[in-house]
N, C-alpha and C. Protein backbone atom coordinates (compact mmCIF):
# COMPACT_ATOMS: atom_id res chain seq x y z
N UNK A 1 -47.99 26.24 12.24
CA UNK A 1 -47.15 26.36 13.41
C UNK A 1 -47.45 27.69 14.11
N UNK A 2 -47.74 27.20 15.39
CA UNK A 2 -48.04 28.65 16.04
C UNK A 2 -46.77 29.57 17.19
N UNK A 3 -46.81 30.97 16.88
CA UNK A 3 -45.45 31.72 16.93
C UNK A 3 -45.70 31.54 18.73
N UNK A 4 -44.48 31.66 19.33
CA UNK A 4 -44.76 31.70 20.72
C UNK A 4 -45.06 33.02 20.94
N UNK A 5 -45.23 34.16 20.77
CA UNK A 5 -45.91 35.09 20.97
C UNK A 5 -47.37 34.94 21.37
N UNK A 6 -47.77 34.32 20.62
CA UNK A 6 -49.20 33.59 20.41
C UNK A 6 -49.81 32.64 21.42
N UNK A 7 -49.27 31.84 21.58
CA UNK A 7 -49.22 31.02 22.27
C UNK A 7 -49.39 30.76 23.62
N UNK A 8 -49.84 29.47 24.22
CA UNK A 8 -50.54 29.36 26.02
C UNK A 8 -49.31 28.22 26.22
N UNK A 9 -49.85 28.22 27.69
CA UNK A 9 -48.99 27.16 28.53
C UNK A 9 -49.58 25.98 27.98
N UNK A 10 -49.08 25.09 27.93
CA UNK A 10 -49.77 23.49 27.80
C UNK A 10 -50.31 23.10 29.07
N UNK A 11 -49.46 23.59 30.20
CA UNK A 11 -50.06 22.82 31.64
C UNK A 11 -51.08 24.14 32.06
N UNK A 12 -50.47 25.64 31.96
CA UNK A 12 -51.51 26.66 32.26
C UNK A 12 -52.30 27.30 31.07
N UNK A 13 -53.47 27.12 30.92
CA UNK A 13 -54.35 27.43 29.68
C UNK A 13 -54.32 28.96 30.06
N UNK A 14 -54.51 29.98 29.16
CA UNK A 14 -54.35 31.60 29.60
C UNK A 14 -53.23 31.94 30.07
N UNK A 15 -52.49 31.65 30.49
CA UNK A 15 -50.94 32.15 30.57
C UNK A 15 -50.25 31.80 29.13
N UNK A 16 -48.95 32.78 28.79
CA UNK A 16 -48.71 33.30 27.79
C UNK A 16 -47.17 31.60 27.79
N UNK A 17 -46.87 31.39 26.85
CA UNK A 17 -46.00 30.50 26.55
C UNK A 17 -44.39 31.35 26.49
N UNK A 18 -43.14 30.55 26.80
CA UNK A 18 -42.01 31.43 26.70
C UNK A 18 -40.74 30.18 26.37
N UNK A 19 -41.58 29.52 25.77
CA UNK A 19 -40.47 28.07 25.55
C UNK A 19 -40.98 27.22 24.97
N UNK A 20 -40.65 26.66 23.93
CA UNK A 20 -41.32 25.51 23.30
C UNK A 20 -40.46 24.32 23.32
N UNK A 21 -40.94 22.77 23.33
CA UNK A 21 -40.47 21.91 24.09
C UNK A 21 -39.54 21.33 23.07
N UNK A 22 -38.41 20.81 23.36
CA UNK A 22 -37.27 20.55 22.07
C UNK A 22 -37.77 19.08 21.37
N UNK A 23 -38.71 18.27 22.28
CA UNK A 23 -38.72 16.99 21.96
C UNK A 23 -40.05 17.06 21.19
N UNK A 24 -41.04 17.21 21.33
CA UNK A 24 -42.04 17.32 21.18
C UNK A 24 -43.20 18.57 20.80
N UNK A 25 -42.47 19.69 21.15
CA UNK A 25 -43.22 20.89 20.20
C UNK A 25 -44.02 21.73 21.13
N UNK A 26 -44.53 21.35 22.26
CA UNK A 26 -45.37 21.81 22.80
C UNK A 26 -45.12 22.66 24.00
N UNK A 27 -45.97 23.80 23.81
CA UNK A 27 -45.27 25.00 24.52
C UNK A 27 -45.91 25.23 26.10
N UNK A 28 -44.70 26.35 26.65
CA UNK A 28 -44.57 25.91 27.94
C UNK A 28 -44.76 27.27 28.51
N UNK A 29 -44.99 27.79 29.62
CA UNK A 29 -44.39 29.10 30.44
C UNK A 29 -43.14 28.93 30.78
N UNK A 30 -42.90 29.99 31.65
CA UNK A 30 -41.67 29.98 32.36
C UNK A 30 -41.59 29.01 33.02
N UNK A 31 -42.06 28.75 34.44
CA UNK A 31 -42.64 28.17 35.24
C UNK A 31 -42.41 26.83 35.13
N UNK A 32 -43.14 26.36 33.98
CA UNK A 32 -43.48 24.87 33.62
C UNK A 32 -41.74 24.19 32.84
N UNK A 33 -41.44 25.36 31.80
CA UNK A 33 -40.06 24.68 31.04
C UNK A 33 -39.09 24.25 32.31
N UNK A 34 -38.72 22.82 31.61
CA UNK A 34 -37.35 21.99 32.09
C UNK A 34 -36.23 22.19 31.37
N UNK A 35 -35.43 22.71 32.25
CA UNK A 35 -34.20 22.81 31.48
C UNK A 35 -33.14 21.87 31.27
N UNK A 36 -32.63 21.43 30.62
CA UNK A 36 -31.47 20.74 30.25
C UNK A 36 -30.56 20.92 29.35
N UNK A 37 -29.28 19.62 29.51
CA UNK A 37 -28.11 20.43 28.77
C UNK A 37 -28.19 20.00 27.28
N UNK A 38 -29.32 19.76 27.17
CA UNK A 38 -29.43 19.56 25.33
C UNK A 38 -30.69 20.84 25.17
N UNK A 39 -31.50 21.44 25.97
CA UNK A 39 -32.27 22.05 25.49
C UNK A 39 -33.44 22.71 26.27
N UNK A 40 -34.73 23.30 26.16
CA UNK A 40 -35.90 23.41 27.22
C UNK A 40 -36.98 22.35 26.61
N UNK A 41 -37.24 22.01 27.54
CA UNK A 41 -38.67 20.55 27.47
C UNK A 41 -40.16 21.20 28.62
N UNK A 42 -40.68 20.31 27.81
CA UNK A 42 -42.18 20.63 28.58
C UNK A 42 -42.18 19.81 29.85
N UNK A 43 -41.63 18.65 29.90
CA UNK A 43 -41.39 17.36 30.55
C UNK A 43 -40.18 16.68 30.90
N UNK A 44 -40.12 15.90 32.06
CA UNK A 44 -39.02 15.41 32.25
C UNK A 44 -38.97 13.87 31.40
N UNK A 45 -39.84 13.21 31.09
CA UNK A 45 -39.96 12.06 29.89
C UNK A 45 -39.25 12.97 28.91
N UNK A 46 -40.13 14.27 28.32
CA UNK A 46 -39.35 14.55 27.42
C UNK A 46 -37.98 14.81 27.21
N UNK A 47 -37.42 15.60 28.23
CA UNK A 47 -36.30 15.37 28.66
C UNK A 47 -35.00 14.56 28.14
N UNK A 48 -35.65 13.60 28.87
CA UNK A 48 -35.10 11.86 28.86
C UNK A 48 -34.92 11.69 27.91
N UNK A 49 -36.04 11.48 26.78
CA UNK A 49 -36.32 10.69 25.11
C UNK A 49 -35.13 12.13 24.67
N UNK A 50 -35.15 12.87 24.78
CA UNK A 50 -34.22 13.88 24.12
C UNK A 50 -32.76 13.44 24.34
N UNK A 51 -32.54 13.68 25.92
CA UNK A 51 -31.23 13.41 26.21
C UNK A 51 -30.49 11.50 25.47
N UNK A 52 -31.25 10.88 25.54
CA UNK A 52 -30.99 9.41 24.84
C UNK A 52 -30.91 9.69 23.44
N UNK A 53 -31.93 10.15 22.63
CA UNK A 53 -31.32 10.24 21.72
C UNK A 53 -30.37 10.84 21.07
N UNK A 54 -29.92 12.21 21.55
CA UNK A 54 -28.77 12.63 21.21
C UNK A 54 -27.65 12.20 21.83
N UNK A 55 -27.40 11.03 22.89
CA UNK A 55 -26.21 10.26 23.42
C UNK A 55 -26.46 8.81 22.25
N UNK A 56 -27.20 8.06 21.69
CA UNK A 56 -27.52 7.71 20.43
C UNK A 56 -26.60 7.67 19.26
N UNK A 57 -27.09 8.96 19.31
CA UNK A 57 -26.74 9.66 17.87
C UNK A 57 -24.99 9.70 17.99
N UNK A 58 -24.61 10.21 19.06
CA UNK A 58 -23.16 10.71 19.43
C UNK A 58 -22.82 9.22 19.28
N UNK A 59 -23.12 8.08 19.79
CA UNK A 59 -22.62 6.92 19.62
C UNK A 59 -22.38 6.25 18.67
N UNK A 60 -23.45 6.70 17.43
CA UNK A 60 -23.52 5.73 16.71
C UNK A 60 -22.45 6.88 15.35
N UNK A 61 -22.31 8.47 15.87
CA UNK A 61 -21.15 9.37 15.06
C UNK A 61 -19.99 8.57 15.25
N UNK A 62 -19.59 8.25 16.79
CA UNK A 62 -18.36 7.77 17.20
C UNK A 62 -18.03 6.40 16.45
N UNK A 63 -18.50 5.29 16.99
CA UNK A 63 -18.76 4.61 15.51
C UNK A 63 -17.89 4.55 14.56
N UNK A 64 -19.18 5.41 13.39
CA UNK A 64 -18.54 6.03 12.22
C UNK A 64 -17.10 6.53 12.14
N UNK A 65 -16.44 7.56 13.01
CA UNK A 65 -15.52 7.76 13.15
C UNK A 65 -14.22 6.44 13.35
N UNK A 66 -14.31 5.76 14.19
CA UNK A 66 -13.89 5.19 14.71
C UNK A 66 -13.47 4.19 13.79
N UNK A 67 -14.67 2.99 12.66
CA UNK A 67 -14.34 2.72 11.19
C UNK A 67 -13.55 3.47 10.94
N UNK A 68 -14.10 4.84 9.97
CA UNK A 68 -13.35 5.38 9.40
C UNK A 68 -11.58 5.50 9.66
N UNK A 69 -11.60 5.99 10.83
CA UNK A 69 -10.22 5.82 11.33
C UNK A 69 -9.23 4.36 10.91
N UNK A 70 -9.93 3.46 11.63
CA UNK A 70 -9.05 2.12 11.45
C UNK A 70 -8.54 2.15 9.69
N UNK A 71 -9.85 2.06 8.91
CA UNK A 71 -9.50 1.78 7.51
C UNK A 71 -8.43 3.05 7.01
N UNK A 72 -8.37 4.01 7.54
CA UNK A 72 -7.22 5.14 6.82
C UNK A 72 -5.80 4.66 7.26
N UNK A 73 -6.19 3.80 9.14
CA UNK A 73 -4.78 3.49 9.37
C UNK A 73 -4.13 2.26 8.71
N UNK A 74 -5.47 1.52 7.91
CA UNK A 74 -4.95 -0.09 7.26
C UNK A 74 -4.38 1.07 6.05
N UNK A 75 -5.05 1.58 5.66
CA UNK A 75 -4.49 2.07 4.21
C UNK A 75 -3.24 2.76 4.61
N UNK A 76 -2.52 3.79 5.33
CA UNK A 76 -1.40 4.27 5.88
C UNK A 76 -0.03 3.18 5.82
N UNK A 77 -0.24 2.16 6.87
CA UNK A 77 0.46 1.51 6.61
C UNK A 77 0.49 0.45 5.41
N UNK A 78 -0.54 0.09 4.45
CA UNK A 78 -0.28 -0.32 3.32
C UNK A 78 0.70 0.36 2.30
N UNK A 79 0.12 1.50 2.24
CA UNK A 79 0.86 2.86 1.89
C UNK A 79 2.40 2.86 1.88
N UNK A 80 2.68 2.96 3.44
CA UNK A 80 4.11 2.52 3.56
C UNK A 80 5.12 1.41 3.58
N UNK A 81 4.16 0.81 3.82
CA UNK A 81 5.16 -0.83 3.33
C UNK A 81 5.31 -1.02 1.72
N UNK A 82 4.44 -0.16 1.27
CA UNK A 82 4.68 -0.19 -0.59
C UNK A 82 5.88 0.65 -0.93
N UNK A 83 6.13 1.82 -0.23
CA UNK A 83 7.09 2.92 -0.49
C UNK A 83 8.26 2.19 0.36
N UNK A 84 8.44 1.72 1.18
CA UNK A 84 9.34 1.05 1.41
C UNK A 84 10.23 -0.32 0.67
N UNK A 85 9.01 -0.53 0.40
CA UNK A 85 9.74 -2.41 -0.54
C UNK A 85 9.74 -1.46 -2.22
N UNK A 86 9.53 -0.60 -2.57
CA UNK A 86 10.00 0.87 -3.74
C UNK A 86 11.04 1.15 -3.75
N UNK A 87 10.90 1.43 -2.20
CA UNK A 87 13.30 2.12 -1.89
C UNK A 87 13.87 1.09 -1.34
N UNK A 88 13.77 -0.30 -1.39
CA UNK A 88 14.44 -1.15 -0.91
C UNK A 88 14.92 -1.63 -2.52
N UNK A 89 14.02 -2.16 -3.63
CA UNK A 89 14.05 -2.29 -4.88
C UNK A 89 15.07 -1.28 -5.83
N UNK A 90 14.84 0.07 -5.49
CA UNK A 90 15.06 1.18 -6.17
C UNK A 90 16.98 0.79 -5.80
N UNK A 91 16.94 0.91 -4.18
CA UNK A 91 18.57 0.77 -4.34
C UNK A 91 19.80 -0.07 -4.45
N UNK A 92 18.25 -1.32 -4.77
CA UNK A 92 19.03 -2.95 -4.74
C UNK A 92 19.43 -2.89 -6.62
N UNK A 93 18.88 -1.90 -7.31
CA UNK A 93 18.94 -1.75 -8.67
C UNK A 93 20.11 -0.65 -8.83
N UNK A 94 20.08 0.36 -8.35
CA UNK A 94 21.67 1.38 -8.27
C UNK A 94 22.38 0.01 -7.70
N UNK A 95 22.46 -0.14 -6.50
CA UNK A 95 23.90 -1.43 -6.68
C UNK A 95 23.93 -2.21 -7.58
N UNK A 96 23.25 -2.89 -8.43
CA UNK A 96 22.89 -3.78 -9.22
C UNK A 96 23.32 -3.40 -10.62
N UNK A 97 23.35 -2.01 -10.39
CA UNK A 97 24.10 -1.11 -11.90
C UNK A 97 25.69 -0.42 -11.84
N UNK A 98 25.93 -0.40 -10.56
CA UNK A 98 27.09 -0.05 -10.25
C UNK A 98 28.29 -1.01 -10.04
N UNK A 99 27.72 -2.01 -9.62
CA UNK A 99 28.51 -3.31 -8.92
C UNK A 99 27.96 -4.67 -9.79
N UNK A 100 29.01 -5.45 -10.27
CA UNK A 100 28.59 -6.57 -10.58
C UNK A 100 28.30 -7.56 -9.86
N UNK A 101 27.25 -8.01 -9.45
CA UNK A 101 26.50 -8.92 -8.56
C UNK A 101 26.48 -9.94 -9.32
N UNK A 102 26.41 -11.36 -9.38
CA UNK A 102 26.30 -12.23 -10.33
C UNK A 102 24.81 -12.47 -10.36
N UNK A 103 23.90 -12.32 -9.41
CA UNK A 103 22.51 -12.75 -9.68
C UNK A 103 21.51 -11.35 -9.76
N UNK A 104 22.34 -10.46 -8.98
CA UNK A 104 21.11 -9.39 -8.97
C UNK A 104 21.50 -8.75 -10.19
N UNK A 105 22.71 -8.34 -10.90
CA UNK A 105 22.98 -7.37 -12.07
C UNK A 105 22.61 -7.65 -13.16
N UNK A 106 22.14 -9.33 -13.37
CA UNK A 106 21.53 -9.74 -14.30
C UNK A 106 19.90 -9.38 -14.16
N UNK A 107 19.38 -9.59 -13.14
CA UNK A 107 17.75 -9.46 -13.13
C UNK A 107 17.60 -7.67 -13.19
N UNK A 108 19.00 -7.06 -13.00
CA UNK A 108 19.08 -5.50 -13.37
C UNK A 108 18.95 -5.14 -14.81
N UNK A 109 19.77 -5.75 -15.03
CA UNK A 109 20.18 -5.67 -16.85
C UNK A 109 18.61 -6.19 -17.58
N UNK A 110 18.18 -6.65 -16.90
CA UNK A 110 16.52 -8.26 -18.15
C UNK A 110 15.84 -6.80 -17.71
N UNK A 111 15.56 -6.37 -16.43
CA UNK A 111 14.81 -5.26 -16.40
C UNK A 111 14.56 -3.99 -16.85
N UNK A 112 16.04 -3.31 -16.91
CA UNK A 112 16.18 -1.98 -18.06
C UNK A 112 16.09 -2.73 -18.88
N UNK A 113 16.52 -3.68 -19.94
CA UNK A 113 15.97 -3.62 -21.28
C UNK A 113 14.48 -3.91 -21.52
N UNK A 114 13.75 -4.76 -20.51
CA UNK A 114 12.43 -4.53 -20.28
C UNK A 114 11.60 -2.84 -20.57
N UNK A 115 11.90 -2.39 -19.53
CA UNK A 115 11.41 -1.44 -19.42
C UNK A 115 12.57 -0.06 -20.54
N UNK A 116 13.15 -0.25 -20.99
CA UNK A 116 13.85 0.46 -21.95
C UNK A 116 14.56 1.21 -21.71
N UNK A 117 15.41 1.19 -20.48
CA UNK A 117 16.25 2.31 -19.74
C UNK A 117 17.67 1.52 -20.07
C-alpha cells in the first residue's frame, strides 16, 4: 500500500496525490477528488457504488432492528399477560382462603395441600 505522501494523481501523472478514493483505493489530487457525504472519491460512479451501498447497508441495519423490535414487543406483552393471569390467580386464592366459596375454596384447599402450604 502506497502512503499518500508518495503518491500521483490517477488522472494527473506527476502531480502529488491528497485524497485517496473511499470506493476503490485510488488516489487523487486536489483538483480531481469528489466530494461527498459518505466520503472523497476519485469518481462520480465511484461515488454512486459508495453512496448505494452504504444506503444498503442502512437498510438492511433497519431491518434488523425493526425484527428485533417486533419480537421484544411479542415477548413484552407475553410477559404481561403472564403476570397478569399470576395476580388475577394469586387473589382469586387470598379470597379463596379467606371466604368460603363453594367451588373456588375447594380447588384452594386441593392446591395448598398440593403444593404444601
Amino acid at each position: 500500500m502506497t502512503s499518500l505522501d508518495q503518491a500521483e494523481c490517477v488522472y494527473h501523472p506527476g502531480k502529488a496525490a491528497t485524497s485517496k478514493c473511499k470506493q476503490c483505493g485510488q488516489t487523487t489530487c486536489h483538483q480531481c477528488t469528489i466530494t461527498g457525504p459518505t466520503g472523497k472519491f476519485c469518481s462520480t460512479p465511484c461515488r454512486t457504488a459508495n453512496e448505494a451501498r452504504v444506503m444498503q447497508a442502512k437498510s438492511v441495519q433497519d431491518r434488523a432492528l425493526s425484527r428485533s423490535s417486533a419480537r421484544f414487543s411479542i415477548l413484552r406483552r407475553t410477559a404481561s399477560k403472564l403476570f397478569l393471569l399470576f395476580v388475577v390467580l394469586a387473589v382469586a386464592a387470598l379470597i379463596g382462603s379467606i371466604f368460603y366459596i363453594p367451588y373456588l375454596s375447594e380447588i384452594v384447599f386441593t392446591a395448598r395441600e398440593i403444593l404444601g402450604i
